[in-house]
Protein backbone atom coordinates (compact mmCIF):
# COMPACT_ATOMS: atom_id res chain seq x y z
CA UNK A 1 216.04 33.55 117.11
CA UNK A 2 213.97 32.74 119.79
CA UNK A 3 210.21 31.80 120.12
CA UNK A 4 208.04 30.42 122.75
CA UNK A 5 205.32 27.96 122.16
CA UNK A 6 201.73 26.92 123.82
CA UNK A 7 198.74 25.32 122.38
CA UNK A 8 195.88 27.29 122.89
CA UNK A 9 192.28 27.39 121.41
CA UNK A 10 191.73 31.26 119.95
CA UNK A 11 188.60 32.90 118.17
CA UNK A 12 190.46 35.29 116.35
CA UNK A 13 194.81 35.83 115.31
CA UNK A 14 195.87 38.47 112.72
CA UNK A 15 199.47 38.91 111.36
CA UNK A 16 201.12 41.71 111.14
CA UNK A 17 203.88 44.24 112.42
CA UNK A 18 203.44 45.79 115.91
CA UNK A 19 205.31 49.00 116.76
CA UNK A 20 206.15 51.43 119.41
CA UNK A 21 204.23 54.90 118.95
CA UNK A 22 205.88 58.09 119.95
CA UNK A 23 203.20 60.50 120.26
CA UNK A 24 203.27 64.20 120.47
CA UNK A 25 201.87 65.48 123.68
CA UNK A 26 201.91 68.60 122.20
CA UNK A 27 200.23 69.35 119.65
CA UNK A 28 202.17 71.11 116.28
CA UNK A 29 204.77 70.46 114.10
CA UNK A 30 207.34 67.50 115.44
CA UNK A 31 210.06 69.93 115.17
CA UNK A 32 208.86 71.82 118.03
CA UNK A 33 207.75 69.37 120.16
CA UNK A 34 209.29 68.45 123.75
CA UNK A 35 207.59 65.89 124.91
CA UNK A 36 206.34 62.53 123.60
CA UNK A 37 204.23 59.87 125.00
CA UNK A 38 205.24 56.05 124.70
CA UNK A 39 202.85 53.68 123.33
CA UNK A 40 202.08 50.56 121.80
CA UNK A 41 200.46 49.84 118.69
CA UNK A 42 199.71 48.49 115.08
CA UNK A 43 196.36 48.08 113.34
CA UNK A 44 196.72 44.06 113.50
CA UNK A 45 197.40 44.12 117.32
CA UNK A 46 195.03 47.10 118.04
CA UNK A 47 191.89 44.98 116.79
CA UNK A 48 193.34 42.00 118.72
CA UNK A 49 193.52 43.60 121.48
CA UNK A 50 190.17 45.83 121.00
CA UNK A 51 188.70 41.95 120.97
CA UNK A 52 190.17 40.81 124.12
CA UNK A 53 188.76 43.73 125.88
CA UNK A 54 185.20 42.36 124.55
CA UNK A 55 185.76 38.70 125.62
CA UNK A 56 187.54 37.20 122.61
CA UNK A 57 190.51 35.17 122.79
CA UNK A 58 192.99 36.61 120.50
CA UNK A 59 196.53 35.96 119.08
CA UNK A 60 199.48 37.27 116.77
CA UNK A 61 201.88 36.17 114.31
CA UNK A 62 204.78 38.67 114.20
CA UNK A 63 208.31 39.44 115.01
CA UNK A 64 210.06 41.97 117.16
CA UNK A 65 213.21 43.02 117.83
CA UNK A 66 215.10 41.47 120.28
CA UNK A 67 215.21 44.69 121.71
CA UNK A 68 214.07 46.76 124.97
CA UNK A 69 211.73 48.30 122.40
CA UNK A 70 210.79 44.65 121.17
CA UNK A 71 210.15 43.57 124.81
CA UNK A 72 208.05 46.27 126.03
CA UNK A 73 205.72 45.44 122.91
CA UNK A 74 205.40 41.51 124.02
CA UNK A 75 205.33 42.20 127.35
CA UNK A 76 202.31 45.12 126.68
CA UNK A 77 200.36 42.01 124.27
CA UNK A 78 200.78 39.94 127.02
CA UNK A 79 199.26 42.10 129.60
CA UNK A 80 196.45 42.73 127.31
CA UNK A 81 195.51 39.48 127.06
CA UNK A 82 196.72 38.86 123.46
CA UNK A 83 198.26 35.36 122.78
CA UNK A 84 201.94 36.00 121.91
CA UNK A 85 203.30 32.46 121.49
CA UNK A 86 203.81 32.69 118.01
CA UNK A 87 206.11 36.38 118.24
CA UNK A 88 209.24 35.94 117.46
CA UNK A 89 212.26 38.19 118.71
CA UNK A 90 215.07 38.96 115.86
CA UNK A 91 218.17 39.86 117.25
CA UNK A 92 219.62 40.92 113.54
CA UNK A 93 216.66 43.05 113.16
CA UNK A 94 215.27 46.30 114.86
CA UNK A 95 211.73 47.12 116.25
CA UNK A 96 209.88 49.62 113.98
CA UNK A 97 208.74 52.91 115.77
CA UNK A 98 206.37 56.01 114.73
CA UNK A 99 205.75 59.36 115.53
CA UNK A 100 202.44 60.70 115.54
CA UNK A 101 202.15 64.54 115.00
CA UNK A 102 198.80 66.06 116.15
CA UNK A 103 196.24 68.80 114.92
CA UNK A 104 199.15 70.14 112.27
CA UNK A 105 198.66 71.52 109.24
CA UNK A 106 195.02 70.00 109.72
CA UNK A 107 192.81 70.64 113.42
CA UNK A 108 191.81 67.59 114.22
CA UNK A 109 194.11 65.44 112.48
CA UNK A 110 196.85 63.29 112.81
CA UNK A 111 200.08 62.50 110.78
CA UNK A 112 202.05 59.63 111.02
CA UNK A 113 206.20 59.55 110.68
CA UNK A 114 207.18 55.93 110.16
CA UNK A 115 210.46 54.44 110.53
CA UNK A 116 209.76 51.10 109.62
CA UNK A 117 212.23 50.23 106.69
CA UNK A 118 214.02 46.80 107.48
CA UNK A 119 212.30 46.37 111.00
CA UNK A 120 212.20 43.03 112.27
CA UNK A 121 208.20 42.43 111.37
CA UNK A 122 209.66 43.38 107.40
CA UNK A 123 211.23 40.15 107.72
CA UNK A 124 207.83 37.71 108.74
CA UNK A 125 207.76 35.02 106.21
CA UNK A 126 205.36 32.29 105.31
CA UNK A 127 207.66 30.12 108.09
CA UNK A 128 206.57 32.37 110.50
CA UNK A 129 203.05 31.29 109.61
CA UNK A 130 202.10 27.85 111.28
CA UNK A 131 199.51 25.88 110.06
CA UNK A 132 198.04 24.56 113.64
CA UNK A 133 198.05 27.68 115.21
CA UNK A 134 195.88 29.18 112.43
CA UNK A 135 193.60 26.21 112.65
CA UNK A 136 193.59 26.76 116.92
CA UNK A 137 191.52 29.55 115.56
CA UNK A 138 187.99 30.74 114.94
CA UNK A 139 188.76 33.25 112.20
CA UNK A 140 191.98 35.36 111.20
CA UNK A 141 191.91 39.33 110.63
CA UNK A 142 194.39 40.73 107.82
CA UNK A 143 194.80 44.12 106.35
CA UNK A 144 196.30 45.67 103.76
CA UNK A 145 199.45 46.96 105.58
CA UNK A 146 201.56 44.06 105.97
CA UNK A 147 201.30 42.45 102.64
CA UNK A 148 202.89 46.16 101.17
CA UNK A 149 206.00 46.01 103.79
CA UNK A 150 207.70 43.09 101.76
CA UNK A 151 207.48 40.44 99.41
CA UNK A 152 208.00 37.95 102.17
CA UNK A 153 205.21 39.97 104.66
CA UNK A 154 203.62 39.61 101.75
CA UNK A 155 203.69 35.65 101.12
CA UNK A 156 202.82 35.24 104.62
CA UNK A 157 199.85 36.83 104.77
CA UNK A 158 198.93 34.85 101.93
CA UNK A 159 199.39 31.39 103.19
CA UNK A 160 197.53 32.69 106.70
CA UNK A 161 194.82 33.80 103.93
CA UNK A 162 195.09 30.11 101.96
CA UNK A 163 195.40 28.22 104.92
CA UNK A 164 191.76 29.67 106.53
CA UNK A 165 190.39 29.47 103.07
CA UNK A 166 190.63 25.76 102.73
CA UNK A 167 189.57 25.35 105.92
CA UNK A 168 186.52 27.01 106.13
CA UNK A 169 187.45 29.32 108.68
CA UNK A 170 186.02 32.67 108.90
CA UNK A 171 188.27 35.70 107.42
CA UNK A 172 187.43 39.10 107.66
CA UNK A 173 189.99 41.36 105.77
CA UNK A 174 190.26 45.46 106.41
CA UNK A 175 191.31 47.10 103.25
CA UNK A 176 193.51 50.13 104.83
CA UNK A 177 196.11 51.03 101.83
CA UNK A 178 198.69 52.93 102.76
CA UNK A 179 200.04 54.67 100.04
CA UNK A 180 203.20 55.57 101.72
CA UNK A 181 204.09 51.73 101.90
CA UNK A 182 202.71 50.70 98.37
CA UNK A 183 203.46 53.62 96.38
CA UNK A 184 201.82 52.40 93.49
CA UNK A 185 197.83 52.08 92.90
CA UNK A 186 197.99 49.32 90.46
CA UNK A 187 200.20 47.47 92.94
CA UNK A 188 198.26 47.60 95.46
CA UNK A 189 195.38 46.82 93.51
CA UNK A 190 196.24 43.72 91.99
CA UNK A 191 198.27 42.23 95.19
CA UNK A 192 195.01 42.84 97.52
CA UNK A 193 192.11 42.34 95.00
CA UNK A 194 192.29 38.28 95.99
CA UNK A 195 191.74 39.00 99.87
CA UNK A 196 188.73 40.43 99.12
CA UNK A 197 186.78 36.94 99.12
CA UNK A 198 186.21 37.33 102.85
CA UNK A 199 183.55 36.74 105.24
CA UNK A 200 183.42 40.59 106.25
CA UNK A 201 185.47 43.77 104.71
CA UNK A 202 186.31 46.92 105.89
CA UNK A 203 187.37 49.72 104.55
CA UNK A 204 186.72 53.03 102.91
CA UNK A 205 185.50 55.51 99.95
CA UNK A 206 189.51 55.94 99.56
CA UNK A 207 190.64 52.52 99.32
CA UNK A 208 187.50 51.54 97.11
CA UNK A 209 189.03 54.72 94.57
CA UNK A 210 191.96 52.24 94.38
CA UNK A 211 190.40 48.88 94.24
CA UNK A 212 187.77 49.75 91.94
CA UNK A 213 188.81 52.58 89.93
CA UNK A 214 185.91 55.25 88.56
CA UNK A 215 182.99 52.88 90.31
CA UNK A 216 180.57 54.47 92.52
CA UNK A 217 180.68 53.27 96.08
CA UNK A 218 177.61 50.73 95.81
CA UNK A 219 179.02 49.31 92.63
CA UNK A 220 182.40 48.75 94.32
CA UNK A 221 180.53 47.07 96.95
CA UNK A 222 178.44 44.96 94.73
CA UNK A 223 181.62 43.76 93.19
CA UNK A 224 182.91 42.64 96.78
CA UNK A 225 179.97 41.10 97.54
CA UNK A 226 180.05 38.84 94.33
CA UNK A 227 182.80 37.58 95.23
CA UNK A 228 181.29 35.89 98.69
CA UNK A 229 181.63 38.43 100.73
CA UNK A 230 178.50 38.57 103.52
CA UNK A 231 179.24 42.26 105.03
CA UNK A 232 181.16 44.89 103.63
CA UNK A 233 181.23 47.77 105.80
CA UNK A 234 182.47 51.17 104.66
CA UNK A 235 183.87 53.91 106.88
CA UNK A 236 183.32 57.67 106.35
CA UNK A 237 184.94 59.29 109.09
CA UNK A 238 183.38 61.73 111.37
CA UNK A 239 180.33 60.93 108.82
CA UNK A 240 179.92 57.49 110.13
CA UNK A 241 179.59 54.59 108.24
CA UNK A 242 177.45 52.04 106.04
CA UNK A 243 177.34 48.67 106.13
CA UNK A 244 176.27 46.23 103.12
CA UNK A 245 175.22 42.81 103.05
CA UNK A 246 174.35 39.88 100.97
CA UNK A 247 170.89 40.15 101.35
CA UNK A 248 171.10 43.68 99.80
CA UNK A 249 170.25 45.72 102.87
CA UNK A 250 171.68 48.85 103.10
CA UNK A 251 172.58 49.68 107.30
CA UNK A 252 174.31 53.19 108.24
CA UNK A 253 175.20 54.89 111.36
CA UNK A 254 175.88 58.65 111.73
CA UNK A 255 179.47 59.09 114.21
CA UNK A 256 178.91 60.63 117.64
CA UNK A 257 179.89 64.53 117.87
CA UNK A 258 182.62 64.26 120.44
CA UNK A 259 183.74 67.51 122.14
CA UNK A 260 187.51 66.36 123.16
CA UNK A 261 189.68 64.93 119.87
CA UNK A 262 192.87 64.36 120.78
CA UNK A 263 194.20 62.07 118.61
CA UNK A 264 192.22 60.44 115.47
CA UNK A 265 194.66 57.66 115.04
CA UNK A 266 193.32 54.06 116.14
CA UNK A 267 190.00 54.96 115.51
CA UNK A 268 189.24 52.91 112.70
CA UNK A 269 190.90 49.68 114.41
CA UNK A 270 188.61 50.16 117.66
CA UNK A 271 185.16 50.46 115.39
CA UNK A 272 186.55 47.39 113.72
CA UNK A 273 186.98 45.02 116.88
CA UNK A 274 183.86 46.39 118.08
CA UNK A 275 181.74 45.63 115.01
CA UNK A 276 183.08 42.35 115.38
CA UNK A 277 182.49 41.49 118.91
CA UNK A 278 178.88 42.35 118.22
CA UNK A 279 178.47 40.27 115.47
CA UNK A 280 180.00 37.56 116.27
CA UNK A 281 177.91 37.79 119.49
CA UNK A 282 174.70 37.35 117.55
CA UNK A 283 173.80 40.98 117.66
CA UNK A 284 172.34 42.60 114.26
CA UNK A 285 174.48 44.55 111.63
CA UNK A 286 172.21 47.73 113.08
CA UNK A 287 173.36 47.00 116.17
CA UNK A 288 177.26 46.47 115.60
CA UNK A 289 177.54 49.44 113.68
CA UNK A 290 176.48 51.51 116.52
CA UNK A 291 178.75 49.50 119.19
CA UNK A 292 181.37 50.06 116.45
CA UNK A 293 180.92 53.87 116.30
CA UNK A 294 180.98 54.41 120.18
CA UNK A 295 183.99 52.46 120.35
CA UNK A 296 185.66 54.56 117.53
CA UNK A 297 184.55 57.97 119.79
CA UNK A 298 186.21 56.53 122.64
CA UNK A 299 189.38 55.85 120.86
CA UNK A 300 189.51 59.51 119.17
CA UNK A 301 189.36 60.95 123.16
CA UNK A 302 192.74 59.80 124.14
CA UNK A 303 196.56 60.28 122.99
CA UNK A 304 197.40 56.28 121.99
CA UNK A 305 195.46 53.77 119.90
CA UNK A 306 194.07 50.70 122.15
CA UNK A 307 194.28 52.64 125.65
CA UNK A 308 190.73 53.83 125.55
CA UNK A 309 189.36 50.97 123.78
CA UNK A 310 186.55 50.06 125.71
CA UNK A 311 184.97 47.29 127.31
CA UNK A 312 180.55 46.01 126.96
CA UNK A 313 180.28 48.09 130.00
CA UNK A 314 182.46 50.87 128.87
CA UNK A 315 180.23 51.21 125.55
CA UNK A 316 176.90 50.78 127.01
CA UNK A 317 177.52 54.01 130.02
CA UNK A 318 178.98 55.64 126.60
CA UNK A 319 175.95 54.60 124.37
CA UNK A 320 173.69 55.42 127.76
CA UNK A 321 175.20 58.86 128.01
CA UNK A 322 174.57 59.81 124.25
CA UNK A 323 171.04 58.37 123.86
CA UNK A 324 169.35 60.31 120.76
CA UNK A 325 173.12 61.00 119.98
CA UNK A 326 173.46 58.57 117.00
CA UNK A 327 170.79 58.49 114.14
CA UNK A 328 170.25 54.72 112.40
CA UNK A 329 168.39 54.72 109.15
């Protein structure tokens, strides 16, 4: 095993598995297509890096393979600007890929082929997680993913979670259940119920269906806001998304119409990061969620998660180009 190490001073880390992305270029079913596209990604390291783009310092927890597959992903953080003193490469342990298949059986959408099982980042453990690193740091971001990969992923998410708790940092937590790693709703439930007592939330109508079973959206929020929570945001797709907070206001932005969808995928990471960045540069909720939209339409435009993840000038010629295009309420 080997692992690099420097001290640095970060606003945000996440942990979580990062993988290499074949994508169709084609669209269609996989067994047809020729030609795929090589790229980097992982929901973790796609808001990382969607927050180095806007200025934050960023950094993961995670392992690779100590493979070419492996390399290209910490050579790819690196470039981005994405702290990667704290990934590990296994060398009894292979980097997880994906396939993405596009606009089939569903225009417009994307499915996902993972082969994941027993990849290097299955193996993170609380050991992985260092307790100064996560202190060098403003805030963490975890999701939902990692803790269903393994009971060890799972455990070292936790003590990321426990360690920012008792130290007052800042947590903000994205729901994003994949039922294809969890398999079971009650599972999932009661293993990410605890996260929930966050400083933001994301997530969706979907995940809130599993979380909060039978409740109506605003009652599912409620309960997440009971438990500390200052914003939970909920995303609806092409129909945009709403944002709750403490106070009780209600904030929503409508999603741009975007003439050229190539691939959906990423989306949801980039309005994240975005949403963030604005916040956490003093701008209001109103305000974020629209940043966050535009930089969800800019993600959708391109075949690859984090490549069109854009930067304050990127957003504001988008937002400039579309004025009248988004309705707040």
């Amino acid at each position: 095993m080997k692992q690099t190490g420097v001290s640095v001073k970060l606003d945000f880390i996440s942990v979580g598995e990062v993988m290499v992305q074949f994508n169709a270029v084609s669209p269609g079913p996989l067994r047809y297509v020729k030609y795929f596209e090589v790229h980097v990604a992982g929901s973790e390291a796609n808001m990382l890096i969607g927050l180095t783009k806007l200025g934050f310092k960023t950094g993961i927890v995670t392992r690779v393979g100590d493979d070419e597959f492996g390399k290209l992903i910490t050579n790819f953080l690196r470039g981005e600007g994405v702290d990667v003193s704290r990934v590990k490469l296994d060398d009894s342990a292979p980097t997880g890929i994906y396939f993405i298949q596009r606009h089939f059986p569903v225009p417009g959408e994307s499915t996902v082929f993972y082969y994941r099982h027993g990849s290097a980042a299955s193996r993170l453990s609380p050991d992985d997680v260092d307790e100064e690193y996560v202190l060098s740091s403003r805030g963490v971001i975890l999701t939902g993913i990692t803790p269903a990969l393994s009971s060890s992923c799972y455990t070292a998410v936790d003590k990321m979670y426990r360690i920012a708790k008792s130290s007052g940092l800042d947590i903000v937590f994205d729901t994003n259940i994949r039922m294809k790693l969890w398999r079971d709703a009650s599972k999932a439930r009661s293993s990410l119920t605890p996260f929930l007592q966050a400083k933001i939330v994301f997530t969706n109508p979907k995940d809130l269906e599993i979380l909060f079973p039978s409740q109506p959206i605003k009652e599912a929020v409620s309960n997440i806001l009971d438990r500390g929570c200052e914003i939970v945001v909920v995303k609806l797709g092409d129909k945009g998304a709403i944002a709750y907070d403490s106070k009780g206001n209600e904030h929503r932005v409508e999603a741009f119409k975007i003439p050229i969808v190539e691939d959906v995928i990423g989306a949801g990471d980039a309005f994240n990061a975005a949403f963030l960045a604005s916040v956490y540069r003093g701008m209001t909720v109103d305000q974020a969620l629209l940043y966050a939209a535009a930089a969800g339409a800019l993600v959708v435009t391109v075949r690859g998660d984090v490549e069109a993840q854009p930067s304050w000038r990127d957003l504001n010629a988008f937002l400039e180009s579309f004025k009248g295009g988004v309705v707040l309420r």
